[in-house]
N, C-alpha and C. Protein backbone atom coordinates (compact mmCIF):
# COMPACT_ATOMS: atom_id res chain seq x y z
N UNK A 1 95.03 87.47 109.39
CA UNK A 1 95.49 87.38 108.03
C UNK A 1 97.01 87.48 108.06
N UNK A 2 97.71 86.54 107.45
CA UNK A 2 98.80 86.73 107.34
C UNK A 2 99.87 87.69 106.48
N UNK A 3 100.70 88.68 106.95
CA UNK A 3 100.86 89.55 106.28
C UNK A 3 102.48 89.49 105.08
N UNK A 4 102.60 88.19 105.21
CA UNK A 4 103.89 87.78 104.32
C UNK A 4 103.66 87.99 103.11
N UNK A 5 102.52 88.67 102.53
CA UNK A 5 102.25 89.26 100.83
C UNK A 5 102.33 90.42 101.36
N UNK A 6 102.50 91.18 100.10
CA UNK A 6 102.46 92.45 100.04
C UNK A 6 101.09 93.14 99.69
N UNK A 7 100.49 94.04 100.63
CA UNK A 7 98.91 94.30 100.43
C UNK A 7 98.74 94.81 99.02
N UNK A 8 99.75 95.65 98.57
CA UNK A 8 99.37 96.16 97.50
C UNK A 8 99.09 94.32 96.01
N UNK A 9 99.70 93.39 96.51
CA UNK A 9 99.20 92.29 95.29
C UNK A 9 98.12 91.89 95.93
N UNK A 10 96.84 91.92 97.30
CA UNK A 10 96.09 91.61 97.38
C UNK A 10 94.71 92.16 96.61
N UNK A 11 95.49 93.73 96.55
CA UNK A 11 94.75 94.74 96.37
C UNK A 11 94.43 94.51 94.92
N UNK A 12 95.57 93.91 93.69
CA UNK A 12 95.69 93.59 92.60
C UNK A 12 94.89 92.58 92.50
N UNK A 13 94.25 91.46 93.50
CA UNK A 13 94.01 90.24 93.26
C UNK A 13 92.74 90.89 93.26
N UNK A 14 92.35 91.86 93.81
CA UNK A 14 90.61 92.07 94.00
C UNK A 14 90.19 92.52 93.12
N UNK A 15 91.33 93.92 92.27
CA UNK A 15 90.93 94.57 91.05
C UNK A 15 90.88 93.69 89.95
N UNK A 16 92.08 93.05 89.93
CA UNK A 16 92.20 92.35 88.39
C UNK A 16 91.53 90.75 88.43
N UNK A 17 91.65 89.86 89.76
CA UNK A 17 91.01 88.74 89.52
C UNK A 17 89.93 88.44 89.78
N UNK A 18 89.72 89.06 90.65
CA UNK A 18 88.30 89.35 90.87
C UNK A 18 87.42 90.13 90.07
N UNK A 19 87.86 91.18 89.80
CA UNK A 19 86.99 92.50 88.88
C UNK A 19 85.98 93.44 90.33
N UNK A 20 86.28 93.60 91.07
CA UNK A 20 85.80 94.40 92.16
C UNK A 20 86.79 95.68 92.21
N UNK A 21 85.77 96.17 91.99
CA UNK A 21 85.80 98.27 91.68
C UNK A 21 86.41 98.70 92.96
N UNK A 22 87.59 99.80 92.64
CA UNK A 22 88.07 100.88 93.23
C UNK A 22 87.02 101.19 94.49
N UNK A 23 86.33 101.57 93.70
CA UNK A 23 85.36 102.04 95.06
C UNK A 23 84.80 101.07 95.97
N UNK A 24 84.35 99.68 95.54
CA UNK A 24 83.99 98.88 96.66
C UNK A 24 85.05 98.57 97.38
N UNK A 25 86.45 98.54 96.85
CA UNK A 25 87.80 98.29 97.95
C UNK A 25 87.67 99.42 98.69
N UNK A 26 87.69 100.48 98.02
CA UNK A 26 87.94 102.09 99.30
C UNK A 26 86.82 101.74 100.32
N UNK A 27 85.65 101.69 99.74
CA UNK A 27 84.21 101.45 100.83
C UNK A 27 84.94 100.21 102.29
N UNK A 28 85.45 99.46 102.01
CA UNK A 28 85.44 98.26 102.93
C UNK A 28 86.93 99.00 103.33
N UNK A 29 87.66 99.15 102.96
CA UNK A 29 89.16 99.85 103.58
C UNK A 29 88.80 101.00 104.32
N UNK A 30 88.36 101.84 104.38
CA UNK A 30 87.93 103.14 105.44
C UNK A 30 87.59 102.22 106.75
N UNK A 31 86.31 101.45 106.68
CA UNK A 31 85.86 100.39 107.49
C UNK A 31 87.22 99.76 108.51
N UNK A 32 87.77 99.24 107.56
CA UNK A 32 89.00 98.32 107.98
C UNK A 32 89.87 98.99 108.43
N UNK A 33 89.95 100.34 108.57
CA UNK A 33 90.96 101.30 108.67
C UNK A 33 90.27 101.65 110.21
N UNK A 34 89.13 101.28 110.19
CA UNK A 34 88.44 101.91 111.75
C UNK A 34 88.70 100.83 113.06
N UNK A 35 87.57 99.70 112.22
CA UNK A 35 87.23 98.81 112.69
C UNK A 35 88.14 97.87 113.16
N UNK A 36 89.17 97.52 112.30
CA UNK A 36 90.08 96.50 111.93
C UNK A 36 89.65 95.44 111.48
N UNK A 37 88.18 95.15 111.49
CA UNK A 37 87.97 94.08 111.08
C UNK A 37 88.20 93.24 109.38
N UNK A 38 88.06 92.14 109.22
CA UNK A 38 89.25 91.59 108.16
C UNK A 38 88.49 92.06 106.76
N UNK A 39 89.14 92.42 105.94
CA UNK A 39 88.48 93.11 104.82
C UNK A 39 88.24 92.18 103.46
N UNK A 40 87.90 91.19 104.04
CA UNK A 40 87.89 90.65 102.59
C UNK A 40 86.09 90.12 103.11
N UNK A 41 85.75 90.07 104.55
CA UNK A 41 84.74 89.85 105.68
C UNK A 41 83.85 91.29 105.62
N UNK A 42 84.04 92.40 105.30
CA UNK A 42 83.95 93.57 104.99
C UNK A 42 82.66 93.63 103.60
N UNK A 43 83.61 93.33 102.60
CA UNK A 43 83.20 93.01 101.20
C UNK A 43 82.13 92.64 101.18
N UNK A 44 82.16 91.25 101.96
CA UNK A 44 81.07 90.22 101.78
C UNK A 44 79.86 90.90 102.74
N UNK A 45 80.19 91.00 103.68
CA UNK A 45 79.11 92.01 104.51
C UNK A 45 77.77 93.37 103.74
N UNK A 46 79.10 93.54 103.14
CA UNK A 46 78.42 95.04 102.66
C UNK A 46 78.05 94.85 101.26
N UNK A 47 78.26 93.32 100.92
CA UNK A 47 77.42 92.84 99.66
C UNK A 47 78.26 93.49 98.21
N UNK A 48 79.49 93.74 98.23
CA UNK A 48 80.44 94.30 97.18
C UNK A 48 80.64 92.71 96.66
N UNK A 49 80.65 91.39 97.29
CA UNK A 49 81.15 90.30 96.65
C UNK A 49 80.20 89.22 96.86
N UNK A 50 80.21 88.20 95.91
CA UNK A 50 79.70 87.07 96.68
C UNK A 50 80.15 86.16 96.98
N UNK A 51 79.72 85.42 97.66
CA UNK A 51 80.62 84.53 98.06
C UNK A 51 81.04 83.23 97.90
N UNK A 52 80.97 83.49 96.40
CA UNK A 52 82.32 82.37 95.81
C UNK A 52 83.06 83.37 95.42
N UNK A 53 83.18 84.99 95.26
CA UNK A 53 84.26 85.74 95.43
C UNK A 53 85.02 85.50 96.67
N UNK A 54 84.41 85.85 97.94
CA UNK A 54 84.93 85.19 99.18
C UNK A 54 85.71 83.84 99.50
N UNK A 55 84.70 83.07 99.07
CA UNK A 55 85.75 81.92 98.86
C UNK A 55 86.87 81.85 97.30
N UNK A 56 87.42 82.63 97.00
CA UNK A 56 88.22 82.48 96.05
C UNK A 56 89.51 83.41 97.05
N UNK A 57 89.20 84.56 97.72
CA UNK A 57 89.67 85.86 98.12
C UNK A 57 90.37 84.76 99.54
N UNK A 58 89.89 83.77 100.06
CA UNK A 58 89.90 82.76 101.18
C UNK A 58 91.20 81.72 100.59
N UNK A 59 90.80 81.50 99.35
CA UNK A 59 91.98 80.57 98.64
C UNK A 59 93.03 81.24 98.19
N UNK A 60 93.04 82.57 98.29
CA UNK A 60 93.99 83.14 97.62
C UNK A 60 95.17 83.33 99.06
N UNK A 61 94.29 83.89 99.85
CA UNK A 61 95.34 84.12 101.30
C UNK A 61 96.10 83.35 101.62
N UNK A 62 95.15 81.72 101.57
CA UNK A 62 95.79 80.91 101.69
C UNK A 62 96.85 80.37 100.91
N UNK A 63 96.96 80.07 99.78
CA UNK A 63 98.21 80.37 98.84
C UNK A 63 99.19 81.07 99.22
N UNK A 64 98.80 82.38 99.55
CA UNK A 64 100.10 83.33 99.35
C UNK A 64 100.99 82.57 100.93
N UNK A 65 99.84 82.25 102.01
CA UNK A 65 100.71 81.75 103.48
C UNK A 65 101.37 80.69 102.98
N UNK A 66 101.27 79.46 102.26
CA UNK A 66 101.78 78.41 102.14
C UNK A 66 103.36 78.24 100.79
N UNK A 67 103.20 79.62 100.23
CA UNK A 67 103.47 79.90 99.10
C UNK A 67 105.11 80.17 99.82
N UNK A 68 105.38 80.93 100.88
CA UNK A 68 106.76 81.28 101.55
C UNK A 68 107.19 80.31 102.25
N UNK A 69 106.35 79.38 102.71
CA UNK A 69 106.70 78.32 103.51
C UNK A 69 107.38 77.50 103.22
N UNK A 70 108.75 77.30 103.90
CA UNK A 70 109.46 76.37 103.43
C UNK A 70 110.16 75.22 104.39
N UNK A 71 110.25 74.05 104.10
CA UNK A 71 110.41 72.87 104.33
C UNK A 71 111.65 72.90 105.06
């Protein structure tokens, strides 16, 4: 994952555009905090999203990488 956003607006993208609860982010972040594995892969695993949340959470990353990129 590319880290040229700032986690805290990813974190915004899950609460507010998504609508996924405090607690299902903490649940998959402890995880991600162990594991390392990618937390948006987390979510979907542990059934907090589905996955056209996933694929939205997939379009969003991607945005933000292409979003600094410059010509």
């Amino acid at each position: 994952m590319d880290r040229s956003f700032k986690f805290s607006e990813f974190i915004n993208f899950l609460e507010v555009d998504l609508e996924i609860s405090s607690s299902a982010i903490a649940i998959a972040l402890r995880t991600h905090q162990q594991w390392h594995d990618p937390l948006p892969m987390l979510l979907w695993q542990y059934g907090l999203i589905s996955i056209e949340q996933l694929t939205r959470i997939f379009d969003w990353l991607e945005m933000q990488t292409h979003k600094d990129f410059k010509f």
